[in-house]
C-alpha atoms as a PDB file:
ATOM      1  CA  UNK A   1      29.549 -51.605 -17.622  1.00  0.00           C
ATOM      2  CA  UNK A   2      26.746 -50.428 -19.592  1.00  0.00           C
ATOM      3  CA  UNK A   3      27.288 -49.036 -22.807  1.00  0.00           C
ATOM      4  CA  UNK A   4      24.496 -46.004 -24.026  1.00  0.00           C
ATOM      5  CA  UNK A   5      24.402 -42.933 -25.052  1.00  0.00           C
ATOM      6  CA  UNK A   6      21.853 -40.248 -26.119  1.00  0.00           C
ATOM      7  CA  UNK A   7      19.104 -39.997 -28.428  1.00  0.00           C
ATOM      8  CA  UNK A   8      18.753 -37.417 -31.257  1.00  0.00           C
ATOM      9  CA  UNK A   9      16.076 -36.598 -33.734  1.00  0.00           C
ATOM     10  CA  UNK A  10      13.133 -37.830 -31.715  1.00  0.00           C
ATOM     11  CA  UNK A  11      10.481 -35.463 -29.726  1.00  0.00           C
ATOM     12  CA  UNK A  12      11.275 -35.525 -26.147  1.00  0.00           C
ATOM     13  CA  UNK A  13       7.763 -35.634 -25.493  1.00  0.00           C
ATOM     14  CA  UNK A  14       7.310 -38.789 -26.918  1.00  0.00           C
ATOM     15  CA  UNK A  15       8.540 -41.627 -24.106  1.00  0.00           C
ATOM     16  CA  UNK A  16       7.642 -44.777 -26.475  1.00  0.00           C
ATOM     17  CA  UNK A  17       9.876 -43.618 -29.545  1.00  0.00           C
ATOM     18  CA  UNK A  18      13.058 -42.717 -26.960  1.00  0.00           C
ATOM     19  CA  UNK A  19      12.400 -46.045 -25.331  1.00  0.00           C
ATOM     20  CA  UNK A  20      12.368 -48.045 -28.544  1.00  0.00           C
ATOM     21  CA  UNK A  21      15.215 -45.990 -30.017  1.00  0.00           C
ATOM     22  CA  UNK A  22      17.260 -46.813 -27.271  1.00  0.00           C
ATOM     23  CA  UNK A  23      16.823 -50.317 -27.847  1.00  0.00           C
ATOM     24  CA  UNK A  24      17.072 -50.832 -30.728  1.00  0.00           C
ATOM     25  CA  UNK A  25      20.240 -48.990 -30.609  1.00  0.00           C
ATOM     26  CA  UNK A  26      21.971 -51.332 -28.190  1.00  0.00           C
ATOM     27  CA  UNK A  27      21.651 -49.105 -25.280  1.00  0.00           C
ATOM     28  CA  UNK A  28      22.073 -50.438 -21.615  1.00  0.00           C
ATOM     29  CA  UNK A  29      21.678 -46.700 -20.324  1.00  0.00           C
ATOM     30  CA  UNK A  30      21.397 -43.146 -21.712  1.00  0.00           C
ATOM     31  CA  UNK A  31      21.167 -39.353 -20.567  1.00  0.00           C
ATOM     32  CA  UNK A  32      18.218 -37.763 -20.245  1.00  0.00           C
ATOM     33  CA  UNK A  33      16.808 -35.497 -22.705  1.00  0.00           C
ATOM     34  CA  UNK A  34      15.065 -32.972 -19.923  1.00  0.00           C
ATOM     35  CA  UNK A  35      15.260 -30.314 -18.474  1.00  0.00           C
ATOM     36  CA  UNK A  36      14.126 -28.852 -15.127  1.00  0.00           C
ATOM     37  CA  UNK A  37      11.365 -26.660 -16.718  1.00  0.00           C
ATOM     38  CA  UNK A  38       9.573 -29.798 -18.131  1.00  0.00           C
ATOM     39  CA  UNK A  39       6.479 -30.983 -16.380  1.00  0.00           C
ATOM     40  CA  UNK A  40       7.337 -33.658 -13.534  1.00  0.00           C
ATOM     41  CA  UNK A  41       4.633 -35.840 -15.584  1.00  0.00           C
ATOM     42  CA  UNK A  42       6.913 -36.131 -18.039  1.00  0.00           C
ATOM     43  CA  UNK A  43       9.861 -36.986 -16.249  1.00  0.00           C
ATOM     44  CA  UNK A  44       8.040 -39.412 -14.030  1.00  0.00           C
ATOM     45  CA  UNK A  45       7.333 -41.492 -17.366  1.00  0.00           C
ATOM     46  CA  UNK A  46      10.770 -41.750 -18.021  1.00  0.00           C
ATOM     47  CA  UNK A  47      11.596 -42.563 -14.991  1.00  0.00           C
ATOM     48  CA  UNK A  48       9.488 -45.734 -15.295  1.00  0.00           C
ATOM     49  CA  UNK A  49       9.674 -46.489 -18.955  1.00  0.00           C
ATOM     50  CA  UNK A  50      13.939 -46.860 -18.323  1.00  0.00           C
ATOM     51  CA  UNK A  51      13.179 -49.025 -15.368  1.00  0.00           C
ATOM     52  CA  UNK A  52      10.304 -51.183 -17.189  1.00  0.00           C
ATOM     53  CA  UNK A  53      13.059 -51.352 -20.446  1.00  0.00           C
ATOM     54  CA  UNK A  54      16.040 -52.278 -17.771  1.00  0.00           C
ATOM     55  CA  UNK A  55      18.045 -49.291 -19.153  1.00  0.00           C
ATOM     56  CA  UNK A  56      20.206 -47.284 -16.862  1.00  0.00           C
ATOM     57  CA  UNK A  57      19.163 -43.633 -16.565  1.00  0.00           C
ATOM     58  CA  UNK A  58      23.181 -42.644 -16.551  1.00  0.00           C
ATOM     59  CA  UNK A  59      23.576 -39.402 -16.348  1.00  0.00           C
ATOM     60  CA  UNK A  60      21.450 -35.583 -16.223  1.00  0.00           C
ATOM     61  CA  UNK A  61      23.328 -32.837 -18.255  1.00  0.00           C
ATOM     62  CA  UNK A  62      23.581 -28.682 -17.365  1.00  0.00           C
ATOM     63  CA  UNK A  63      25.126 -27.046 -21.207  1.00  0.00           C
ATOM     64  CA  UNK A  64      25.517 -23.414 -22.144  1.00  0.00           C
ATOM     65  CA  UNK A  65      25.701 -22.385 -18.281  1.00  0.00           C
ATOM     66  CA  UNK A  66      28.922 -20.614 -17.000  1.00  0.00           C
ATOM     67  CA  UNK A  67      29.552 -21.127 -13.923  1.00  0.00           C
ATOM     68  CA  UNK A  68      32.957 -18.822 -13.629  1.00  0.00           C
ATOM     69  CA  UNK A  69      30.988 -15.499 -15.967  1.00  0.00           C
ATOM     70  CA  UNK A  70      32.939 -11.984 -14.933  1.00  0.00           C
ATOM     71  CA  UNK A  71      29.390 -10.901 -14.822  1.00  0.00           C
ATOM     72  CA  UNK A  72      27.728 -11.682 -11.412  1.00  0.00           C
ATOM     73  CA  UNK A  73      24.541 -11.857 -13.008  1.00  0.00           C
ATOM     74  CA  UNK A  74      25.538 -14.748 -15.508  1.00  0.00           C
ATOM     75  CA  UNK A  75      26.998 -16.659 -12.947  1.00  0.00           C
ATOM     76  CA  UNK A  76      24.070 -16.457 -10.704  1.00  0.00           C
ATOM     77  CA  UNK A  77      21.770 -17.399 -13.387  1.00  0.00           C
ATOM     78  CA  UNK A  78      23.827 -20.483 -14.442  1.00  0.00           C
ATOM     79  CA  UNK A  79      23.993 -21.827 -10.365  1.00  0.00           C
ATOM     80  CA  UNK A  80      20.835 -21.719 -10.532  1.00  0.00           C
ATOM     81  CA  UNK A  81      20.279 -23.786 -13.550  1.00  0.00           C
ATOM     82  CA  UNK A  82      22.970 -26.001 -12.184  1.00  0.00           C
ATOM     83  CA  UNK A  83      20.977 -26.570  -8.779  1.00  0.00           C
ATOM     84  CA  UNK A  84      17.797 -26.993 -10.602  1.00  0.00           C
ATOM     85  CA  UNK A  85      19.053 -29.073 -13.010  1.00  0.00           C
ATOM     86  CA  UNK A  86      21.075 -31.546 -10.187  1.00  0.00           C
ATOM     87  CA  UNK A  87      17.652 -31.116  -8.096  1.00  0.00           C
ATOM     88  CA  UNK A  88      16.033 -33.169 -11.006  1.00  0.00           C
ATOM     89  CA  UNK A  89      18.494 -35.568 -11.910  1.00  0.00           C
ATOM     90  CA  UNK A  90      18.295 -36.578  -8.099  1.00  0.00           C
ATOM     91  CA  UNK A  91      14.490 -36.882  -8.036  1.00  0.00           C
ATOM     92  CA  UNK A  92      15.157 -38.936 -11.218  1.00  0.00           C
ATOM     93  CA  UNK A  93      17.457 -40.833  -9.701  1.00  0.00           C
ATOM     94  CA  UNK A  94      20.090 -40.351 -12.374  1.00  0.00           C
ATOM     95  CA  UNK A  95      23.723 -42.115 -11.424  1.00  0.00           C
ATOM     96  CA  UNK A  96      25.162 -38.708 -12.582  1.00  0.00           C
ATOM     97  CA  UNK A  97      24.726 -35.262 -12.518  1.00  0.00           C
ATOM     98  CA  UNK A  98      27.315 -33.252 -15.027  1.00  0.00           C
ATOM     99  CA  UNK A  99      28.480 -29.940 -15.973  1.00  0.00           C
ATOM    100  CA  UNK A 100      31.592 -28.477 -16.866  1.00  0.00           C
ATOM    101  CA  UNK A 101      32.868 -25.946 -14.143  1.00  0.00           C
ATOM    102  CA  UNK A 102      32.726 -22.846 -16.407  1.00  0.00           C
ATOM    103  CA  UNK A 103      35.274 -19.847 -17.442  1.00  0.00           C
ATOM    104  CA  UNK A 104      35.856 -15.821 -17.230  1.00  0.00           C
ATOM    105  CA  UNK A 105      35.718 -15.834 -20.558  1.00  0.00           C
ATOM    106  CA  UNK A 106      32.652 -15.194 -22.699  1.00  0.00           C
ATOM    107  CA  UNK A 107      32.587 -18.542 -23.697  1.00  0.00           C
ATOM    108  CA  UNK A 108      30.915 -20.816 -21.308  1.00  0.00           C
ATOM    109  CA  UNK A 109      33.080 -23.882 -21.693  1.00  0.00           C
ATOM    110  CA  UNK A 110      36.192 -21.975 -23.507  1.00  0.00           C
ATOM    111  CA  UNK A 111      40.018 -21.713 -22.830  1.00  0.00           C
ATOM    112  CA  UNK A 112      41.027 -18.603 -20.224  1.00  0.00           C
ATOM    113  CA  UNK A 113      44.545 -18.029 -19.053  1.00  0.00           C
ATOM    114  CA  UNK A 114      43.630 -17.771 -15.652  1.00  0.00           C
ATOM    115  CA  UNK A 115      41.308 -21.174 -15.734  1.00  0.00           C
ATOM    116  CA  UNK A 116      44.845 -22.440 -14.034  1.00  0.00           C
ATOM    117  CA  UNK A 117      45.450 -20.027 -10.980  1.00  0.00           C
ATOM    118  CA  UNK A 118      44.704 -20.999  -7.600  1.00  0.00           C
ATOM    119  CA  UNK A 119      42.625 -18.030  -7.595  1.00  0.00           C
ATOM    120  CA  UNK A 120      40.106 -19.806  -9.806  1.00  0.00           C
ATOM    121  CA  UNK A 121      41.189 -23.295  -8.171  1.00  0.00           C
ATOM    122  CA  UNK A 122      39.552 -21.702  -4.699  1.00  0.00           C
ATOM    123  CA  UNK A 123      36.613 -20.510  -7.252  1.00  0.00           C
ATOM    124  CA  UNK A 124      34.990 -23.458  -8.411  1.00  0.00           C
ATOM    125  CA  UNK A 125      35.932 -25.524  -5.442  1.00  0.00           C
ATOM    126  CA  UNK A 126      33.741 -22.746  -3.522  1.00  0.00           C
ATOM    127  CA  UNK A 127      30.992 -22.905  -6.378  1.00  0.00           C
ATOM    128  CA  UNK A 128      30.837 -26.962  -6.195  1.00  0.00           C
ATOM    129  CA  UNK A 129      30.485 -26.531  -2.126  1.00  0.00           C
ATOM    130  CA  UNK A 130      27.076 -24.217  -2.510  1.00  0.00           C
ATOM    131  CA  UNK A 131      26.287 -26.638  -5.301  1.00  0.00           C
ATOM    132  CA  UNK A 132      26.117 -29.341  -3.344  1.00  0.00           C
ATOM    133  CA  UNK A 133      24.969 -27.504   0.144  1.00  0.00           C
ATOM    134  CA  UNK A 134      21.931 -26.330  -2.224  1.00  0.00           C
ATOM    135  CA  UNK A 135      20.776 -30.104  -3.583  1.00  0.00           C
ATOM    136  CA  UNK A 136      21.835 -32.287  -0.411  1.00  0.00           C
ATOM    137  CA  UNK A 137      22.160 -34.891  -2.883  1.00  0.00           C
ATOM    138  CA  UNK A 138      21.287 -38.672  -1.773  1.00  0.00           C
ATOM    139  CA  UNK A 139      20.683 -40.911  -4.602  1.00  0.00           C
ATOM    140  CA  UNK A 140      22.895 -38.938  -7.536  1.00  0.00           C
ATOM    141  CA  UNK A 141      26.578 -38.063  -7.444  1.00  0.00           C
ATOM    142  CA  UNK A 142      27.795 -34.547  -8.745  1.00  0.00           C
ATOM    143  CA  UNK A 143      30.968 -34.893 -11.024  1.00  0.00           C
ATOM    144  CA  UNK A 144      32.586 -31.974 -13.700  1.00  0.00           C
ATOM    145  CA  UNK A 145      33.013 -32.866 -17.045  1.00  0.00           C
ATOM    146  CA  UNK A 146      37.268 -33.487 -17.634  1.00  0.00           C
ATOM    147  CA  UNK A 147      37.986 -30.926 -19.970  1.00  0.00           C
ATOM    148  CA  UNK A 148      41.592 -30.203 -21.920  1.00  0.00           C
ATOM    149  CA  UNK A 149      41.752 -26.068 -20.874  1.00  0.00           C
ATOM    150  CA  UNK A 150      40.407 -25.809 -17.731  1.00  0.00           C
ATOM    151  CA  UNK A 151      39.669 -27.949 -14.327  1.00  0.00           C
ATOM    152  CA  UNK A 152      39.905 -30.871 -14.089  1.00  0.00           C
ATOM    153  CA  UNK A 153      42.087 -31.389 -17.146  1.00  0.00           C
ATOM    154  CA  UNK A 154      44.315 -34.439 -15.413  1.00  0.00           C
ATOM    155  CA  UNK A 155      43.676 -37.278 -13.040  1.00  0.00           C
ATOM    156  CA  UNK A 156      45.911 -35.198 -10.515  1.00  0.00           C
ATOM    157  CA  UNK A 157      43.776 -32.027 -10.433  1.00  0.00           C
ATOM    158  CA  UNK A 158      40.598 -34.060 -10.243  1.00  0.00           C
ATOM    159  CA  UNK A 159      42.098 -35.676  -7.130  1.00  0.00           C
ATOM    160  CA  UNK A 160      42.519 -32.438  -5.663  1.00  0.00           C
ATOM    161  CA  UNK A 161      39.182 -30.836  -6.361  1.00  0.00           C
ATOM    162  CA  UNK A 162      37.774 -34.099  -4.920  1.00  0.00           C
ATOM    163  CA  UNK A 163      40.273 -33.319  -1.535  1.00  0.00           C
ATOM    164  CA  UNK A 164      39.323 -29.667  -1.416  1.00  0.00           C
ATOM    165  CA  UNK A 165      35.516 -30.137  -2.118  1.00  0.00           C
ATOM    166  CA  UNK A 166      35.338 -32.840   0.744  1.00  0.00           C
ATOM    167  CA  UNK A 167      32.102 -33.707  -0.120  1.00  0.00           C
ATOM    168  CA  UNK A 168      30.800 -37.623  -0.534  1.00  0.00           C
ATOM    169  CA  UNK A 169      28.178 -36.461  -3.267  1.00  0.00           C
ATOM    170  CA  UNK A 170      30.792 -35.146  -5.139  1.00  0.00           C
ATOM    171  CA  UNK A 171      32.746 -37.807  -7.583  1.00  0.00           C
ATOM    172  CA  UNK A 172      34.375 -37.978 -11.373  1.00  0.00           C
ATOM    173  CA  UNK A 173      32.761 -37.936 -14.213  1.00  0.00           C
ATOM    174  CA  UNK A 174      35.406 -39.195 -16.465  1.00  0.00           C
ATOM    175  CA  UNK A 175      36.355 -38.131 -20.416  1.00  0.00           C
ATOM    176  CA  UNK A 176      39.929 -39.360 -21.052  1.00  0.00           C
ATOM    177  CA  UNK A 177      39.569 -38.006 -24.609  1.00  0.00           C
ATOM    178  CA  UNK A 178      38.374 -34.683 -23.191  1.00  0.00           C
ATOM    179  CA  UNK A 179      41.723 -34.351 -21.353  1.00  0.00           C
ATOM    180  CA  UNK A 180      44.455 -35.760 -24.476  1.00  0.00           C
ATOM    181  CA  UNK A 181      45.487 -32.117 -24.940  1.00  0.00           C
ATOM    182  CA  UNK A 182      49.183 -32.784 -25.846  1.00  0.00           C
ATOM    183  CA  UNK A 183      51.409 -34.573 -28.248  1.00  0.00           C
ATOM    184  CA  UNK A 184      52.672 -36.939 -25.474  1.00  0.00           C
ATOM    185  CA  UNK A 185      49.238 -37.676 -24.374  1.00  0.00           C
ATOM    186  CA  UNK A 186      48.025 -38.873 -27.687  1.00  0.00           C
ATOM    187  CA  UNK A 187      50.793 -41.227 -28.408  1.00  0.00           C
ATOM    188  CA  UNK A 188      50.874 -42.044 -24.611  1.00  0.00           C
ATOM    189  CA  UNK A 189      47.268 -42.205 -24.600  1.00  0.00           C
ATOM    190  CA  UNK A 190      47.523 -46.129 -22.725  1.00  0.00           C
ATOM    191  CA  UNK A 191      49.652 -44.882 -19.773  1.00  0.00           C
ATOM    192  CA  UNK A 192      47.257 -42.011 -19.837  1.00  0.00           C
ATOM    193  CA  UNK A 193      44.057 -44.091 -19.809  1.00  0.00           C
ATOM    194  CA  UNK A 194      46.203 -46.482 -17.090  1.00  0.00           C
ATOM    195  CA  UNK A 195      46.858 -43.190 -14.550  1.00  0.00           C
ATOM    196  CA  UNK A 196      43.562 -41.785 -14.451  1.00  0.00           C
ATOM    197  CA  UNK A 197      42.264 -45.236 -13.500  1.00  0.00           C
ATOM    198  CA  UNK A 198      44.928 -45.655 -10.925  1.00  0.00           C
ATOM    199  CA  UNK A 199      44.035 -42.607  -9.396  1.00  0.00           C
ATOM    200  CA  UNK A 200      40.278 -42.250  -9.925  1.00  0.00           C
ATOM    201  CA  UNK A 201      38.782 -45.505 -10.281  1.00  0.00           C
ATOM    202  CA  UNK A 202      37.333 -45.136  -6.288  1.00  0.00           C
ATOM    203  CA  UNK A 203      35.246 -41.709  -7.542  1.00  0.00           C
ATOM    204  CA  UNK A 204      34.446 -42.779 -10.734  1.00  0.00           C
ATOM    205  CA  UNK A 205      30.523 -42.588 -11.193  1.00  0.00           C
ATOM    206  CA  UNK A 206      29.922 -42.136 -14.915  1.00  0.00           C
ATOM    207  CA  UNK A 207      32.003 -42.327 -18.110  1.00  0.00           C
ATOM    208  CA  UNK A 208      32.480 -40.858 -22.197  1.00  0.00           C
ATOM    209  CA  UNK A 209      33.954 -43.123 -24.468  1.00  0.00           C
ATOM    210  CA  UNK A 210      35.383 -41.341 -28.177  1.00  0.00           C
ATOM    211  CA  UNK A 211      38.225 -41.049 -29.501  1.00  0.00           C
ATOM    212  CA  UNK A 212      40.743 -38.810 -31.139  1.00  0.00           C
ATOM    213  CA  UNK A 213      43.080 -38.314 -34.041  1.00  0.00           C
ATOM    214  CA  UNK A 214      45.869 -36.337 -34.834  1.00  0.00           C
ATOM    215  CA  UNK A 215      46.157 -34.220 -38.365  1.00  0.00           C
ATOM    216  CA  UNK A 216      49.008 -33.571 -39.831  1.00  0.00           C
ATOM    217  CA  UNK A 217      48.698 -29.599 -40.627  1.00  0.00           C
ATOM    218  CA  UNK A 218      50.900 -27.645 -38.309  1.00  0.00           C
ATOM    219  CA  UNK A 219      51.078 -27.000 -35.544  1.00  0.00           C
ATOM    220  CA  UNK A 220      49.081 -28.878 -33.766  1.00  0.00           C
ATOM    221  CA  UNK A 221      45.523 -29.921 -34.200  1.00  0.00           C
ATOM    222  CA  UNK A 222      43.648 -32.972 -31.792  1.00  0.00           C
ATOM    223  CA  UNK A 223      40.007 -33.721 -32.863  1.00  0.00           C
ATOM    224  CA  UNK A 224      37.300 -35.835 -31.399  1.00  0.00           C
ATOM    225  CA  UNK A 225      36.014 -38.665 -33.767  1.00  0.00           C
ATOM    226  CA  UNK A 226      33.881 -41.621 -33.708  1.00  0.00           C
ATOM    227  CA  UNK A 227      35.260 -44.855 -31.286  1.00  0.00           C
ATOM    228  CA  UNK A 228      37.425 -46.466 -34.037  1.00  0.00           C
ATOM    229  CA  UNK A 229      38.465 -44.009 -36.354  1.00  0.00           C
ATOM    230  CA  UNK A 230      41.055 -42.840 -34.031  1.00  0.00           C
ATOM    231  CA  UNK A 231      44.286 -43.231 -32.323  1.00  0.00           C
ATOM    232  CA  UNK A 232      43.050 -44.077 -28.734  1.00  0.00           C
ATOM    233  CA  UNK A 233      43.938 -47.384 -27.173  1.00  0.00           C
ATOM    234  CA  UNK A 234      40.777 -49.210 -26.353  1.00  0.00           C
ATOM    235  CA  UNK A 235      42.252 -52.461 -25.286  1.00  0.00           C
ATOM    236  CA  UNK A 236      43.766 -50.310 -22.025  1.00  0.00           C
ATOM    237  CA  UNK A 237      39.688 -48.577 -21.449  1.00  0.00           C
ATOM    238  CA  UNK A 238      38.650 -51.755 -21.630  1.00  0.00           C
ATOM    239  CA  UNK A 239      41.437 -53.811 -19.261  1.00  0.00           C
ATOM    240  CA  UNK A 240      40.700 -50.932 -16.627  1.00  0.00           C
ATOM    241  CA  UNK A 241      37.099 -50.472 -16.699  1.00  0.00           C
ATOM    242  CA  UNK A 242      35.752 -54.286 -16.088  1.00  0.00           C
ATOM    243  CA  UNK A 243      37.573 -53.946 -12.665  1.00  0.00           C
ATOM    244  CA  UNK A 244      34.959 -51.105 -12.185  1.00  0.00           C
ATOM    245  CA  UNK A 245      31.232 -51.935 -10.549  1.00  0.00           C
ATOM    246  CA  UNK A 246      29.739 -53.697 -13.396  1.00  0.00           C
ATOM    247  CA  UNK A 247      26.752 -51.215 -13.484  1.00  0.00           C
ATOM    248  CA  UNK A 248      29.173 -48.057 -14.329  1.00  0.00           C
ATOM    249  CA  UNK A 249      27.815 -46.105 -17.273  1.00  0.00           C
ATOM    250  CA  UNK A 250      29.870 -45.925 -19.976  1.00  0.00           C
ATOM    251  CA  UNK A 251      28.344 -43.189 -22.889  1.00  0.00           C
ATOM    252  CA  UNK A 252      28.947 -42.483 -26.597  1.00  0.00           C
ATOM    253  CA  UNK A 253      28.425 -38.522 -27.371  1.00  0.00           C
ATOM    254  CA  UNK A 254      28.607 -35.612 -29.880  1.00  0.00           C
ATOM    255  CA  UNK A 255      27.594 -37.828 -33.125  1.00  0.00           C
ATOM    256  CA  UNK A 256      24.485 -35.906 -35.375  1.00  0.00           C
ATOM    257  CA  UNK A 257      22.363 -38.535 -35.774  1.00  0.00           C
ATOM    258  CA  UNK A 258      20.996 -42.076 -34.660  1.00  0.00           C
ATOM    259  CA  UNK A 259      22.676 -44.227 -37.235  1.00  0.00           C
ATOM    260  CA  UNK A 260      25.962 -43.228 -35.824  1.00  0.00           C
ATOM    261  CA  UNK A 261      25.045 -43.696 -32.053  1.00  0.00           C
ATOM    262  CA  UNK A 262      24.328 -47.446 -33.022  1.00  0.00           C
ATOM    263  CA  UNK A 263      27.439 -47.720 -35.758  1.00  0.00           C
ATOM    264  CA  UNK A 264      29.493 -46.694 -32.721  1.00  0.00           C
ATOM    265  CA  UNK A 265      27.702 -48.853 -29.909  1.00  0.00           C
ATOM    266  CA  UNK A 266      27.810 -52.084 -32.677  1.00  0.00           C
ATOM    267  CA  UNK A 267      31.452 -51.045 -32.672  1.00  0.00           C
ATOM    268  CA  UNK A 268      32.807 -51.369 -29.640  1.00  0.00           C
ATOM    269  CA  UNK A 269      30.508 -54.280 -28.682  1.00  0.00           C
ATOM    270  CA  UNK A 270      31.741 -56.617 -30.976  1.00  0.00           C
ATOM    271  CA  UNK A 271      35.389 -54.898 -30.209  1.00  0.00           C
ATOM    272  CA  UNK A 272      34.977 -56.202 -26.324  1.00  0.00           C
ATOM    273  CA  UNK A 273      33.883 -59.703 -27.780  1.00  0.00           C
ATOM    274  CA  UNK A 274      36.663 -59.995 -30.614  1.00  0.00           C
ATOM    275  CA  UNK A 275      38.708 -59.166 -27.982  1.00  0.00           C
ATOM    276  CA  UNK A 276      37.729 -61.125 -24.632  1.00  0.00           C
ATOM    277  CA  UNK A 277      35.810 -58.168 -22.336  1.00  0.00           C
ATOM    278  CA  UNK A 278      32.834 -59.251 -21.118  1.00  0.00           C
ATOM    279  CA  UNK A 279      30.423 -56.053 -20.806  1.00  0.00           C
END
């Protein structure tokens, strides 16, 4: 595998300071901090300051884009910052291109009671075809963020977006913590971690790696923390991934600033070594 994640608090525009903040972090790969409205100068120099620095450029990001907006002309914008966005990662050459597949609600990645019907099912597997029709991707695979309220939010409905989509540029971008969205999930969260290997490990292109703990206030509240401070089993990630291709990305998110990025990638080195995975 190779551990990353991203850089904060350093101007995008400076190549050097990313490159020597990713290594000095303890980064094997990392997302890309571009967009597709930056100048293909820039992005060509990242392109070969990651190769010259032998650090995988893992994945290429579209945020705040809804995909699934009741209003036509929200959704249309946000394909088209989706196909621009996957149009770059690919002439990047990124392993991964990710969004999340969006919602009728005003909230671009937010909970929706019909995110579940086979109304929106036939939706976003429609959306992910003109995706991919529009990009003809080669080089990078297309894969939805796992998510806990809406697709895909289990191993089994990834499966069958991948069946219904029928595309080969279209794979799993995998979150396990993303998807621990109930009691039995957290305390189950080996099994869990177990399953969505069994079922995805064949699609899997790209990975996050947090974890998750449980308060006690009532009802029932499951938040996202640093890998470490949680509940989540890391001796079963680590037992399934190293049967993966040894170049799978495997990325750190959501911490505010550097310090943490490399507190968390120091972490779960020395974790694999205390505990016998090479990576």
């Amino acid at each position: 595998m190779k551990l990353g994640g991203s850089v904060v608090g350093v101007d995008k525009h400076n190549v050097d300071e990313f490159i020597n903040v990713c290594l000095s972090s303890g980064y094997d790969s990392v997302a890309l901090p571009l967009d597709y409205n930056d100048p293909v100068s820039l992005i060509d120099e990242y392109v070969v300051a990651l190769k010259q620095a032998n650090i995988v450029l893992a994945e290429v990001g579209a945020w705040n884009c809804n995909l699934l907006h009741p209003d036509v002309k929200v959704s249309d914008a946000a394909f088209t910052q989706v196909v621009r966005q996957f149009e770059m990662a690919e002439y990047a050459n990124a392993v991964c291109f990710v969004t999340v597949v969006g919602s009728e609600s005003d909230i671009w990645d937010g909970p929706h009671p019909e995110s579940f019907t086979k109304r929106v099912f036939e939706r976003v597997v429609n959306t992910t075809v003109r995706i991919l029709d529009a990009v003809n991707p080669q080089k990078t695979a297309f894969g939805y963020e796992t998510m806990p309220w809406m697709l895909p939010d289990s191993p089994k409905r990834n499966l069958e977006l991948i069946d219904a989509v029928n595309h080969t540029g279209f794979g799993v971008h995998l979150d396990i913590i993303n998807m621990i969205n109930s009691i039995e999930r957290y305390y189950n969260n080996a099994d869990f971690t177990r399953e969505c290997f069994n079922l995805l490990s064949k699609h899997i292109k790209s990975i996050h790696l947090k974890d998750i703990i449980l308060a006690s206030n009532l009802t029932v509240h499951l938040s996202e923390c640093m890998v470490g401070d949680g509940g989540y089993n890391l001796n079963a990630f680590f037992d399934e991934v190293v049967k993966l291709d040894k170049d799978i990305p495997v990325l750190t998110e959501h911490m505010d600033n550097q310090d943490d990025y490399k507190r968390s990638i120091t972490y779960i080195r020395k974790f694999a070594k205390e505990n016998g995975y090479k990576i």
